[in-house]
PDB file of N, CA and C in Angstrom:
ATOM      1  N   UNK A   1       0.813  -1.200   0.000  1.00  0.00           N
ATOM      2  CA  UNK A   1       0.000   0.000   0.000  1.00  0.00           C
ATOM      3  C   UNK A   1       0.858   1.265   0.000  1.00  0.00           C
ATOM      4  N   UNK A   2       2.186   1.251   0.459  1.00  0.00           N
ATOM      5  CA  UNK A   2       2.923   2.120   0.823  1.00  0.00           C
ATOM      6  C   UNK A   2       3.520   3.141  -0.460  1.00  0.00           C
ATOM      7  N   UNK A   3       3.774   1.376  -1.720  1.00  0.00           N
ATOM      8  CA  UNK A   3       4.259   2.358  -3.150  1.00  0.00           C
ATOM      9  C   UNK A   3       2.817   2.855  -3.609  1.00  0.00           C
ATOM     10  N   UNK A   4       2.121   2.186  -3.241  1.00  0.00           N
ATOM     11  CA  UNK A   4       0.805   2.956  -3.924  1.00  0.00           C
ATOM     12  C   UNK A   4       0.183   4.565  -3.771  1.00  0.00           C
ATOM     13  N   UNK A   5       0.527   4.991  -2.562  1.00  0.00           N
ATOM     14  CA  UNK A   5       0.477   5.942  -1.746  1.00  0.00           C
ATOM     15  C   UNK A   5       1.571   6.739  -2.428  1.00  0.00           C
ATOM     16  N   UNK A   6       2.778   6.391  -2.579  1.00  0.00           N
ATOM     17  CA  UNK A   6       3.951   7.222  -2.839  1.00  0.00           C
ATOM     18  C   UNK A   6       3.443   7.505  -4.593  1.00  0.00           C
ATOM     19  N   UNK A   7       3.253   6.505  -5.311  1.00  0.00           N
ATOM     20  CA  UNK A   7       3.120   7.118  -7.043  1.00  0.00           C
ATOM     21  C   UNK A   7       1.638   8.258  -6.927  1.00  0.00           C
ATOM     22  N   UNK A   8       1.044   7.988  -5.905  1.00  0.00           N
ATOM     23  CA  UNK A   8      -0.281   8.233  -5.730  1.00  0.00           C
ATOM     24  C   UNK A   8      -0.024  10.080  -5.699  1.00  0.00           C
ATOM     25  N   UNK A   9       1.221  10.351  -4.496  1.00  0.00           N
ATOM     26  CA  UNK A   9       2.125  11.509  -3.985  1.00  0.00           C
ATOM     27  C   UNK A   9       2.774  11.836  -5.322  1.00  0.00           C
ATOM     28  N   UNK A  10       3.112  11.095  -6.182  1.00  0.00           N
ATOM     29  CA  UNK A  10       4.162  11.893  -7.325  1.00  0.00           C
ATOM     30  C   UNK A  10       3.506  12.531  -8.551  1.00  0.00           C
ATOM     31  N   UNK A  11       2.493  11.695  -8.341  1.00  0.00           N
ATOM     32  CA  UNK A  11       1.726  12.007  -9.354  1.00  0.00           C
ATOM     33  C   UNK A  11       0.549  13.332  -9.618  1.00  0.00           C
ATOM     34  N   UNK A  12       0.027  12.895  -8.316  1.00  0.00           N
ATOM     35  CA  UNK A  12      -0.917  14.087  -7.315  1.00  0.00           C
ATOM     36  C   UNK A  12      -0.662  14.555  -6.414  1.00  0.00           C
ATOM     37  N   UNK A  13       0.327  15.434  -6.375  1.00  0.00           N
ATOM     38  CA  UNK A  13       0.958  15.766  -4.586  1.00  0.00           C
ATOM     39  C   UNK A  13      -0.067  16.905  -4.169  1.00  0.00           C
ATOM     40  N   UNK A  14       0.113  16.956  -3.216  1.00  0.00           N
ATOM     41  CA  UNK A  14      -1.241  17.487  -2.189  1.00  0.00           C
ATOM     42  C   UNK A  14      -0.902  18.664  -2.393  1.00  0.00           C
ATOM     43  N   UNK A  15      -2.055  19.362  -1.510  1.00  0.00           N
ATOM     44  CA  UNK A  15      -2.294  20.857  -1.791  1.00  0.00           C
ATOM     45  C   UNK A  15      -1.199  21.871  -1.226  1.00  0.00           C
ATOM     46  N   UNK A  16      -0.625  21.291  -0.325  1.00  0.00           N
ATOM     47  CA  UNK A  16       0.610  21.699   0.392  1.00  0.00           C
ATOM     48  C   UNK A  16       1.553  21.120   0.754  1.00  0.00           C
ATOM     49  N   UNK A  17       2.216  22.222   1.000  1.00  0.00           N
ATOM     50  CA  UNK A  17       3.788  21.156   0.984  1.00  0.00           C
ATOM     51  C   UNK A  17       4.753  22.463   1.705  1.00  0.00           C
ATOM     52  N   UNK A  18       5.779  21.394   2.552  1.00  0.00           N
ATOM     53  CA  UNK A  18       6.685  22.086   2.817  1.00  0.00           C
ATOM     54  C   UNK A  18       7.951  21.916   2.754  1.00  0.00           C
ATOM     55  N   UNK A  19       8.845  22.606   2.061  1.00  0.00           N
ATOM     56  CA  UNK A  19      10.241  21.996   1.655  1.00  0.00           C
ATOM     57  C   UNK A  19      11.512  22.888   1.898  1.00  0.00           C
ATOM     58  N   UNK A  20      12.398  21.866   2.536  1.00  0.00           N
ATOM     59  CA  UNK A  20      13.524  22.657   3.155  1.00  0.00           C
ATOM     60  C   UNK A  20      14.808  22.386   2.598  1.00  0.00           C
ATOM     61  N   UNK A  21      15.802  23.037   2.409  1.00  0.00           N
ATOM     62  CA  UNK A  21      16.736  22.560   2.135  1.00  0.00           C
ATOM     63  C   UNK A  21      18.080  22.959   2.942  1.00  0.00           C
ATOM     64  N   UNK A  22      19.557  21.772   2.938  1.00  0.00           N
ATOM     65  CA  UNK A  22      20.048  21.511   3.414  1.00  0.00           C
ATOM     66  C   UNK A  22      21.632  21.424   2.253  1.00  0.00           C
ATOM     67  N   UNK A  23      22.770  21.833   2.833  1.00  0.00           N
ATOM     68  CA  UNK A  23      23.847  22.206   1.785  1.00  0.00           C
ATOM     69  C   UNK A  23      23.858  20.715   0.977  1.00  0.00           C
ATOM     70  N   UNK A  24      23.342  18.822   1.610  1.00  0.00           N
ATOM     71  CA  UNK A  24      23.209  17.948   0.803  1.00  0.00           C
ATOM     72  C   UNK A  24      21.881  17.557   0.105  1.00  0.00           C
ATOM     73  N   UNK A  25      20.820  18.185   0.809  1.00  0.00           N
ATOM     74  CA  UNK A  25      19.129  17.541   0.493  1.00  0.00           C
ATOM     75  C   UNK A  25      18.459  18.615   0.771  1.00  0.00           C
ATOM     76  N   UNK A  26      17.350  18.088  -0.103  1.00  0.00           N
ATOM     77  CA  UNK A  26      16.197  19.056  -0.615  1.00  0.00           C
ATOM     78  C   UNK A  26      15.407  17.712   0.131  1.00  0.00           C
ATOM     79  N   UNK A  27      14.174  18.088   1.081  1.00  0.00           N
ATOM     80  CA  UNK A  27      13.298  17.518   1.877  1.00  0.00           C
ATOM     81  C   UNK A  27      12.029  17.893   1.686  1.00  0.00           C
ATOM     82  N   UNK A  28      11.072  17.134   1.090  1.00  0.00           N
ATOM     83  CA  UNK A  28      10.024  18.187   0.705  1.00  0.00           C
ATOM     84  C   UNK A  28       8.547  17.041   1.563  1.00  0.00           C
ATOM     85  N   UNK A  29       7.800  17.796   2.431  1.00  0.00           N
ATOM     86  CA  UNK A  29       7.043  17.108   3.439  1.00  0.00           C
ATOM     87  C   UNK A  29       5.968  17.395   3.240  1.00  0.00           C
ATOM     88  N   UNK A  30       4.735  15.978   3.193  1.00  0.00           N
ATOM     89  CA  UNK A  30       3.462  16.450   3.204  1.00  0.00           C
ATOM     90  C   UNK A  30       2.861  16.518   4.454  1.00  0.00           C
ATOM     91  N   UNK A  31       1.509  17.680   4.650  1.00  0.00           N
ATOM     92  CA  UNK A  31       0.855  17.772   5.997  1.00  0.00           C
ATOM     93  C   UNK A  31       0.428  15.738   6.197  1.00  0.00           C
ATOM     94  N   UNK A  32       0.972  15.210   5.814  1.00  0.00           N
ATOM     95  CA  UNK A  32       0.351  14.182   6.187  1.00  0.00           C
ATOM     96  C   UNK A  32       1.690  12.845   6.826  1.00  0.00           C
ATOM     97  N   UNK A  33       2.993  14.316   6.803  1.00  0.00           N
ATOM     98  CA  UNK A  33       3.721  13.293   7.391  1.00  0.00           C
ATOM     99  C   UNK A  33       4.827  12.802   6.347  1.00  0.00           C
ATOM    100  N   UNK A  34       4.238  12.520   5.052  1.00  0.00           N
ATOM    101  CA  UNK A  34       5.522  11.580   3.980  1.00  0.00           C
ATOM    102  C   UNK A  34       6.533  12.794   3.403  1.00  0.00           C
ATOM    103  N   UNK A  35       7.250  12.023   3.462  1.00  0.00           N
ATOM    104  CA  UNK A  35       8.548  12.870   3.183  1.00  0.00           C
ATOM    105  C   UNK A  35       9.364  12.185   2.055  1.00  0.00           C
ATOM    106  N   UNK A  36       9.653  13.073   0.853  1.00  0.00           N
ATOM    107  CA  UNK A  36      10.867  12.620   0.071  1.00  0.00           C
ATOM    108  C   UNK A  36      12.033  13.422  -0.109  1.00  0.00           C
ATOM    109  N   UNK A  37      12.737  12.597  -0.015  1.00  0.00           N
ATOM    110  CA  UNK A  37      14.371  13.193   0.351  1.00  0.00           C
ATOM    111  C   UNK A  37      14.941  13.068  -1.342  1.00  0.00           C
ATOM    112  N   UNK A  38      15.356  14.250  -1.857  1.00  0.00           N
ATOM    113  CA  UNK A  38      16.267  14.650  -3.383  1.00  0.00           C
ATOM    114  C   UNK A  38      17.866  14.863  -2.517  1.00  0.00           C
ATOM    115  N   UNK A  39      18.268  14.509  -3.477  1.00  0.00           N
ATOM    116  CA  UNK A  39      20.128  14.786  -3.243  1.00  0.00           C
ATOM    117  C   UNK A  39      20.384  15.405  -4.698  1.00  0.00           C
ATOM    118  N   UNK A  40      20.350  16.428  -4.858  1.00  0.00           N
ATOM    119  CA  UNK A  40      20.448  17.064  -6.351  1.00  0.00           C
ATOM    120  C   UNK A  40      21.918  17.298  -7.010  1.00  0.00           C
ATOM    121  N   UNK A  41      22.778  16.531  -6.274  1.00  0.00           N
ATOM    122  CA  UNK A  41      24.047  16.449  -6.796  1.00  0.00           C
ATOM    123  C   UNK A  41      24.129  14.541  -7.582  1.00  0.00           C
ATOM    124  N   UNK A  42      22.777  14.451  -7.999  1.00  0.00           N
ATOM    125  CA  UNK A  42      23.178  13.245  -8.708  1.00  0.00           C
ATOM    126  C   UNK A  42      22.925  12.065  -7.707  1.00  0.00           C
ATOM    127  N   UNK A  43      23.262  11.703  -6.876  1.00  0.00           N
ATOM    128  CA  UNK A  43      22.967  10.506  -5.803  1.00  0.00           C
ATOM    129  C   UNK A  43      21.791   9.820  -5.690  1.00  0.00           C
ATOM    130  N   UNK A  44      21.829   8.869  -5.804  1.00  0.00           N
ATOM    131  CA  UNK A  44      20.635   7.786  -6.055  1.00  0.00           C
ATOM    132  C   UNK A  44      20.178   7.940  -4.328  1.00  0.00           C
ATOM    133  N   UNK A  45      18.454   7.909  -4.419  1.00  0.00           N
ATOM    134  CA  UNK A  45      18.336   7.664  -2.954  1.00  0.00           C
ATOM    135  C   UNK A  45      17.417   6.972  -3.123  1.00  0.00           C
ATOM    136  N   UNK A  46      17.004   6.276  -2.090  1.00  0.00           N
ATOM    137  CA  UNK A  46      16.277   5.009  -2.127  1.00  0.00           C
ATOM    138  C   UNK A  46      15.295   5.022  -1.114  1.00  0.00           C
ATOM    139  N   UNK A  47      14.094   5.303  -1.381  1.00  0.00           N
ATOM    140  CA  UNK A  47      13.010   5.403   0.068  1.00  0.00           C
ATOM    141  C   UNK A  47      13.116   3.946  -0.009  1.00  0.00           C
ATOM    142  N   UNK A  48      13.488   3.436   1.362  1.00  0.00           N
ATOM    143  CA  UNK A  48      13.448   1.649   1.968  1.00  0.00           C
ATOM    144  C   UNK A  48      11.917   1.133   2.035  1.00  0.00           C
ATOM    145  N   UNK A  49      11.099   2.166   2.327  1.00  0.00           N
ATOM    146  CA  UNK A  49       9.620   1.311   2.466  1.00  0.00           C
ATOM    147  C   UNK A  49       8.541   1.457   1.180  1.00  0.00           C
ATOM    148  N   UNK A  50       9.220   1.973  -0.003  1.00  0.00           N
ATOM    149  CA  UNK A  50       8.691   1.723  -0.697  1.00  0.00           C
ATOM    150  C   UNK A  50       9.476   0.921  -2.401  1.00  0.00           C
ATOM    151  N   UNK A  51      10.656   1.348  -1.732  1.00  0.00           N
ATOM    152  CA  UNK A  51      11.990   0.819  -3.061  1.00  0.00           C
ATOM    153  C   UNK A  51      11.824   1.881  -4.547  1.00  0.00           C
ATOM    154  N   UNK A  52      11.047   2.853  -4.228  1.00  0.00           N
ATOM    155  CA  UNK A  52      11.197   3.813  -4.848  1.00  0.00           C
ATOM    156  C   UNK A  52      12.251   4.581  -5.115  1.00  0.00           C
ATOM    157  N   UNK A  53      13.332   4.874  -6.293  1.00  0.00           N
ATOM    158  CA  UNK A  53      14.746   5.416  -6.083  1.00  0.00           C
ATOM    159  C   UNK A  53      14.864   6.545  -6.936  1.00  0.00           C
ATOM    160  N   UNK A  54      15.372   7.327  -6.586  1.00  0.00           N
ATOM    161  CA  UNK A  54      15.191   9.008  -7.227  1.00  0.00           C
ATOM    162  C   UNK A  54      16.875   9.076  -7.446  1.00  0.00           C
ATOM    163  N   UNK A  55      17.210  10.014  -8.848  1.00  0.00           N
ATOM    164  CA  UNK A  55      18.124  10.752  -9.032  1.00  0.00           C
ATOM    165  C   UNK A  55      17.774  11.690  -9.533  1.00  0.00           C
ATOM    166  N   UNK A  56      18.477  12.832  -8.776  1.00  0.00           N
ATOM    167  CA  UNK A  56      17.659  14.308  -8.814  1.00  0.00           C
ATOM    168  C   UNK A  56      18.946  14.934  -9.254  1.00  0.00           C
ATOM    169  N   UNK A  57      19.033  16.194 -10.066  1.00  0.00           N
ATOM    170  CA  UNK A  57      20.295  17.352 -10.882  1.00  0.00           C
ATOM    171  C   UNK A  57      19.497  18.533 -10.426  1.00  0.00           C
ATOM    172  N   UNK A  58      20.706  19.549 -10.754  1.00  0.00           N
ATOM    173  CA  UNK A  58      19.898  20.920 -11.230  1.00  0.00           C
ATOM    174  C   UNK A  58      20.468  21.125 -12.748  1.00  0.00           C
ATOM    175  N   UNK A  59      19.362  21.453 -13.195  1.00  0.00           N
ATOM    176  CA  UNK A  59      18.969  21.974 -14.595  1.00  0.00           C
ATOM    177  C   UNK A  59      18.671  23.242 -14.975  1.00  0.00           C
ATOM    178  N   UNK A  60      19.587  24.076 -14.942  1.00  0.00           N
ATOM    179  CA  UNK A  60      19.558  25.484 -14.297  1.00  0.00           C
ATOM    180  C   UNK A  60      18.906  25.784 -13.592  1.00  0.00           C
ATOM    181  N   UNK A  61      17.325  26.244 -13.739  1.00  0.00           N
ATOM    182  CA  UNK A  61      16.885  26.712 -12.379  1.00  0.00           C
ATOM    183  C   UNK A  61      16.190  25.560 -11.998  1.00  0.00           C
ATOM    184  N   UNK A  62      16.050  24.365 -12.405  1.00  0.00           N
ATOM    185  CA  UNK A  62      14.930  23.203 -12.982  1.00  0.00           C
ATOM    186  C   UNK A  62      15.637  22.125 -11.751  1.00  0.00           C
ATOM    187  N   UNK A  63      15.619  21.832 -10.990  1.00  0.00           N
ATOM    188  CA  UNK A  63      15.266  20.528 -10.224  1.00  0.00           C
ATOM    189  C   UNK A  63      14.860  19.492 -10.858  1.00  0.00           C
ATOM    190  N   UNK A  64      15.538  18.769 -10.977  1.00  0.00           N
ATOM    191  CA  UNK A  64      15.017  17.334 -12.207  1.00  0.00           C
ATOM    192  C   UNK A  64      15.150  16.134 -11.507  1.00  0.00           C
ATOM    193  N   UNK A  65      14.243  15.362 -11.010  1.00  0.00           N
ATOM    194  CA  UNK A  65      14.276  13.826 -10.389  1.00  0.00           C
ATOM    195  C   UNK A  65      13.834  13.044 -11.194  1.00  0.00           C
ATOM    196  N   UNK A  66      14.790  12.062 -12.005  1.00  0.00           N
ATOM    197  CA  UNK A  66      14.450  10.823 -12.579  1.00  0.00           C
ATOM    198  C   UNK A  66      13.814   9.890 -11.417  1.00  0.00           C
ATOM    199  N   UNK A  67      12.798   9.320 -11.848  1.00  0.00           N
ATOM    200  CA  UNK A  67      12.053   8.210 -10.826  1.00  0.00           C
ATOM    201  C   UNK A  67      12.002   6.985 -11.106  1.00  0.00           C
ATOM    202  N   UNK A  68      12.354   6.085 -10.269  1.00  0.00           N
ATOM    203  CA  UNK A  68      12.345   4.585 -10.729  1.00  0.00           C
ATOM    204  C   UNK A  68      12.121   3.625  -9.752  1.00  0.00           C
ATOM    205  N   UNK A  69      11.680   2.568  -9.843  1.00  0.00           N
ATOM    206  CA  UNK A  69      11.205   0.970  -9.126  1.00  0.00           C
ATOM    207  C   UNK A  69       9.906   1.119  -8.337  1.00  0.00           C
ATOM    208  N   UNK A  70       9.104   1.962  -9.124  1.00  0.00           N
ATOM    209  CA  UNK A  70       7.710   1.789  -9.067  1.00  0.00           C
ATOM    210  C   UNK A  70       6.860   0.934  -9.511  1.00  0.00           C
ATOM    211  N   UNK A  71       7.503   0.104 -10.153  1.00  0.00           N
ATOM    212  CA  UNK A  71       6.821  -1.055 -11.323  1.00  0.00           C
ATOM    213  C   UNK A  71       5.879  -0.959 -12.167  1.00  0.00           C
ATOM    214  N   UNK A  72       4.758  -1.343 -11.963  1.00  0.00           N
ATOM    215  CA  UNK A  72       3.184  -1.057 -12.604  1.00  0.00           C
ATOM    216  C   UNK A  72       2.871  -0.432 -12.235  1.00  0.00           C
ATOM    217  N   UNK A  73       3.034   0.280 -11.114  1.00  0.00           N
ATOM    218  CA  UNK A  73       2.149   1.290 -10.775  1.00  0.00           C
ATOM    219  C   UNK A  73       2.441   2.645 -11.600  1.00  0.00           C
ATOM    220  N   UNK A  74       3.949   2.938 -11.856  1.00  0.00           N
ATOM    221  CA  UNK A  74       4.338   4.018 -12.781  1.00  0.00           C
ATOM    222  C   UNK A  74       5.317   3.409 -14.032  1.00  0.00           C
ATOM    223  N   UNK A  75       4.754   2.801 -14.764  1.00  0.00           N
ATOM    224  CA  UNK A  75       5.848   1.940 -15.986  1.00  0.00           C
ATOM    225  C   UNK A  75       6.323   2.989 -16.639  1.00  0.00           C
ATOM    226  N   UNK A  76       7.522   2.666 -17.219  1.00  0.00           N
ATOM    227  CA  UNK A  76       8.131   3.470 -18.608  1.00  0.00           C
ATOM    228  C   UNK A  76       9.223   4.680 -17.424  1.00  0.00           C
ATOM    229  N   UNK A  77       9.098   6.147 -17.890  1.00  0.00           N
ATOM    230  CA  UNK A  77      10.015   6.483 -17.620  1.00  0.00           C
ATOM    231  C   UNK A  77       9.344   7.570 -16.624  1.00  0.00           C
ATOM    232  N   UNK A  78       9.639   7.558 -15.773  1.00  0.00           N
ATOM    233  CA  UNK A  78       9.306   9.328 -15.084  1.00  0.00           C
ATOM    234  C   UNK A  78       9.952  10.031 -14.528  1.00  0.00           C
ATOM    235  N   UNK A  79       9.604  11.634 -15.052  1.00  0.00           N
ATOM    236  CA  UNK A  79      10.704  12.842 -14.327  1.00  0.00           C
ATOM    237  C   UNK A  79       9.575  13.850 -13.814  1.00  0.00           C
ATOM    238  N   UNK A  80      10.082  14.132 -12.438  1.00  0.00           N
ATOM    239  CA  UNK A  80       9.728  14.900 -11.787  1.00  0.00           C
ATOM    240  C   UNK A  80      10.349  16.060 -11.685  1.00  0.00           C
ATOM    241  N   UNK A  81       9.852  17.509 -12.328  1.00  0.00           N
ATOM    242  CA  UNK A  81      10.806  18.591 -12.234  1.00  0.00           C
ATOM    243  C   UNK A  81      10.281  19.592 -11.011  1.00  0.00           C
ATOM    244  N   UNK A  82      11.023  20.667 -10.533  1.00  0.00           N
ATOM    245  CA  UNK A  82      10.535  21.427  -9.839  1.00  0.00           C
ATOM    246  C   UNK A  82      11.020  22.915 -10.455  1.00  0.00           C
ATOM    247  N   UNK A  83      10.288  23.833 -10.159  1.00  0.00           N
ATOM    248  CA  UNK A  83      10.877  25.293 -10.966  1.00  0.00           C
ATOM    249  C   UNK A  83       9.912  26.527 -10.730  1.00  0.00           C
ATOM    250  N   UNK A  84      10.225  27.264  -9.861  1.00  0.00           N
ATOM    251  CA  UNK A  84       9.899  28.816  -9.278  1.00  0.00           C
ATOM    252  C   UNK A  84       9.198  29.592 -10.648  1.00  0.00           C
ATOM    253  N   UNK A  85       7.906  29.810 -11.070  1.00  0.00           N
ATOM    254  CA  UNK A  85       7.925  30.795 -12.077  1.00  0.00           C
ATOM    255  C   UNK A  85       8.271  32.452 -12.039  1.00  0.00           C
ATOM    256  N   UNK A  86       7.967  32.560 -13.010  1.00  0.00           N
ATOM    257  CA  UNK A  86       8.168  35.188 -12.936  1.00  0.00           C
ATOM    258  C   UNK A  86       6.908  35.403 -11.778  1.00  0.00           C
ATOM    259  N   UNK A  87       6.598  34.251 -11.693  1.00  0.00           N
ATOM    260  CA  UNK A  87       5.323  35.274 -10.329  1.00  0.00           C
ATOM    261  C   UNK A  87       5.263  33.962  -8.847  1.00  0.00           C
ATOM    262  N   UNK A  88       7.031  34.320  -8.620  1.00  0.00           N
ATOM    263  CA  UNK A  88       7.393  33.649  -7.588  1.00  0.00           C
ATOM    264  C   UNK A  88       6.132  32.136  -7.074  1.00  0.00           C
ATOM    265  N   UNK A  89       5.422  31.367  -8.314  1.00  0.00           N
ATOM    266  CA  UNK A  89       5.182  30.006  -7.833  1.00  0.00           C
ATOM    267  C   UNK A  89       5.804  28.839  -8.009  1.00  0.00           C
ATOM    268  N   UNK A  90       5.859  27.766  -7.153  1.00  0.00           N
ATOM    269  CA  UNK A  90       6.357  26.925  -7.357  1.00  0.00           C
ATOM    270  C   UNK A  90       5.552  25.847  -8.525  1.00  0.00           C
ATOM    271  N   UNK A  91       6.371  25.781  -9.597  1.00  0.00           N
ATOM    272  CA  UNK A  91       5.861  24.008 -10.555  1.00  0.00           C
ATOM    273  C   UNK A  91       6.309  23.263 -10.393  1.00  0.00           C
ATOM    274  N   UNK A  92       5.656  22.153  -9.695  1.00  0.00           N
ATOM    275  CA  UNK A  92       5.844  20.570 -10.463  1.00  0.00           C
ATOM    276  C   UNK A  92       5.198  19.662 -11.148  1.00  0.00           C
ATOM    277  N   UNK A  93       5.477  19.584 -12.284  1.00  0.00           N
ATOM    278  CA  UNK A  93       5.701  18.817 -13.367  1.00  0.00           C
ATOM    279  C   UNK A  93       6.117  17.318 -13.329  1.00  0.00           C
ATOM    280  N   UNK A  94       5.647  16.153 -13.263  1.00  0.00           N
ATOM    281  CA  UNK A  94       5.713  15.107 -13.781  1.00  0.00           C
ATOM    282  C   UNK A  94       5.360  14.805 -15.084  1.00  0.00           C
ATOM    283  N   UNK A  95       5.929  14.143 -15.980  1.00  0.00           N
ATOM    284  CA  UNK A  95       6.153  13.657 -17.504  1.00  0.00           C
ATOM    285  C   UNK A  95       6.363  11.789 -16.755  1.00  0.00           C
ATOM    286  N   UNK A  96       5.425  11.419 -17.550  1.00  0.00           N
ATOM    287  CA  UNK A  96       5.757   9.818 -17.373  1.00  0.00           C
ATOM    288  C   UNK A  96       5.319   9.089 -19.041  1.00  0.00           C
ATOM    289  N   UNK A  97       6.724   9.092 -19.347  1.00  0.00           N
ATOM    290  CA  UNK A  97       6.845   8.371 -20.535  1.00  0.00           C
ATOM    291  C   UNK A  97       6.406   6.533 -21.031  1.00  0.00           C
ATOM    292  N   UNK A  98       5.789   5.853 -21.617  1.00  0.00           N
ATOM    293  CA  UNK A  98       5.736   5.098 -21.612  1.00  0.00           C
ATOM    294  C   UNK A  98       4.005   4.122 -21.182  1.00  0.00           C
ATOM    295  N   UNK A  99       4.122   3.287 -20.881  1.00  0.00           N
ATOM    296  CA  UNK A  99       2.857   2.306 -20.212  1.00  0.00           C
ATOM    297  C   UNK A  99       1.843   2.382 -20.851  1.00  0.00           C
ATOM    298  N   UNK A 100       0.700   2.890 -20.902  1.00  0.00           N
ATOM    299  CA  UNK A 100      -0.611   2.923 -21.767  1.00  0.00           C
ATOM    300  C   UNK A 100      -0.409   3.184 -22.663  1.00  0.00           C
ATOM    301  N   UNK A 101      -0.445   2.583 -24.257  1.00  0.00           N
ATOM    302  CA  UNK A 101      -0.321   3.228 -25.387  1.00  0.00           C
ATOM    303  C   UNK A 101       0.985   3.811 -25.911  1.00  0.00           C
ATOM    304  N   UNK A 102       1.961   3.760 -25.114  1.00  0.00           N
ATOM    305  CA  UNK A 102       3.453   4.423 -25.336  1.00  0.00           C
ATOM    306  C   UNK A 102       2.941   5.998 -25.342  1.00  0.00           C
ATOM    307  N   UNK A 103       2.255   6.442 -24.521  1.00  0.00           N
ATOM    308  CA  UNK A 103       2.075   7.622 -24.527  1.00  0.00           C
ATOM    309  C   UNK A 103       2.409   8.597 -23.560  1.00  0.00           C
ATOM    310  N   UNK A 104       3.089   9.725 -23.752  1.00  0.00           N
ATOM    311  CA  UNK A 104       3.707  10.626 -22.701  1.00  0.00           C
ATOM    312  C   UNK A 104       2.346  11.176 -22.001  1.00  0.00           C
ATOM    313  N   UNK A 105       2.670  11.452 -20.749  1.00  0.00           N
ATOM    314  CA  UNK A 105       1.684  12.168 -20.062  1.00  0.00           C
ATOM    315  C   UNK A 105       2.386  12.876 -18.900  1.00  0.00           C
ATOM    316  N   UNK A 106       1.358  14.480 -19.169  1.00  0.00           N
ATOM    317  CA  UNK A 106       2.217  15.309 -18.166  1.00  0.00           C
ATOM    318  C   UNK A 106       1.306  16.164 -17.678  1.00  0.00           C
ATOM    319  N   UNK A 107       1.337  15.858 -16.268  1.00  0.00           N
ATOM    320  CA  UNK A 107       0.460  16.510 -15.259  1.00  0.00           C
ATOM    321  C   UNK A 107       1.591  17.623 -14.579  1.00  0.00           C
ATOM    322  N   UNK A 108       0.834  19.037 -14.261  1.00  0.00           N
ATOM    323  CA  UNK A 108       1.472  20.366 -13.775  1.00  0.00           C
ATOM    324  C   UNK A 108       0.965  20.055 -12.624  1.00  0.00           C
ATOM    325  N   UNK A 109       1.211  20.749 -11.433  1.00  0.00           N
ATOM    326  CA  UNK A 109       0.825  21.580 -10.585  1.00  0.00           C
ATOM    327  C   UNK A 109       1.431  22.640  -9.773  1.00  0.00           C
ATOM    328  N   UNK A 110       0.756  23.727  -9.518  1.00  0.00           N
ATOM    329  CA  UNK A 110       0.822  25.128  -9.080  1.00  0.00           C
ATOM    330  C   UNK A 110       0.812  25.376  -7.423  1.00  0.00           C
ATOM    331  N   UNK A 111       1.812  25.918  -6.765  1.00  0.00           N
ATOM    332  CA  UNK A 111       2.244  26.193  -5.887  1.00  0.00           C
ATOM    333  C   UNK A 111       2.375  27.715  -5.740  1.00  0.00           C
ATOM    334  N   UNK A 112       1.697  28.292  -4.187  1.00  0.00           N
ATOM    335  CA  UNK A 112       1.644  29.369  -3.984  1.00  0.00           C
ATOM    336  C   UNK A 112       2.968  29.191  -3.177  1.00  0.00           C
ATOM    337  N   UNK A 113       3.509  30.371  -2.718  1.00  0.00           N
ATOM    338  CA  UNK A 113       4.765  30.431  -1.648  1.00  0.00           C
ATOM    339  C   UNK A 113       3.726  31.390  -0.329  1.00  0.00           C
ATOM    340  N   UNK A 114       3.877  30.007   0.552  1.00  0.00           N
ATOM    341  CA  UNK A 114       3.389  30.892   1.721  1.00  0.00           C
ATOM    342  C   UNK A 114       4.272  30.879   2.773  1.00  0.00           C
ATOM    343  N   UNK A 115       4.903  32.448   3.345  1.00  0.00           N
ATOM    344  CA  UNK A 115       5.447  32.191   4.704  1.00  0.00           C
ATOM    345  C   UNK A 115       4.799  31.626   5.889  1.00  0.00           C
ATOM    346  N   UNK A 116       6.178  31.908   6.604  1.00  0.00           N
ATOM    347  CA  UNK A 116       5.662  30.525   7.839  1.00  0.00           C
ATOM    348  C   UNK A 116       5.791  31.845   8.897  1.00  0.00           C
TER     349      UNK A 116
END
């Protein structure tokens, strides 16, 4: 149930979010507790309870996490980007290449910046 929950999170991440970063990791937390950890210098990381494994870059301003060992639940290829627009919101963007039809599919979503 756990990867189900997590493609469930990559795909549809919730309405909020809070994300911190650290001179090795980018930590980005839902009000509900789950947390995924990016290492954007390239480093494979591996959430253990779901075997879900991320390699995350920066892409100039673009945050880019390749996603992998989701199995069926996310087949083919997926990248998760992140990227600040001109009217200071946050996008993320998933593209998941492949599985139904060999067809790309790419879901946005829009992030306000709220202080704390």
């Amino acid at each position: 149930m756990r990867i189900r929950d997590a493609v469930r999170d990559i795909m549809y991440p919730p309405d909020q979010l809070t994300i911190v970063q650290t001179p090795s990791m980018i930590i980005i937390t839902a009000p509900d507790g789950w947390t995924t950890r990016l290492a954007p210098d390239g480093t494979r990381v591996k959430d253990e309870n779901t075997g879900i494994e991320r390699k995350t870059r920066w892409d100039g301003a673009r945050l880019v996490s390749e996603i992998a060992g989701a199995g069926q639940l996310l087949p083919g290829k997926a990248i998760q980007a992140f990227a600040v627009d001109g009217d200071n919101r946050l996008r993320i963007t998933v593209q998941v290449e492949g599985g139904r039809n060999s067809q790309t599919r790419t879901i946005t979503n829009v992030y306000d910046k709220k202080e704390r």
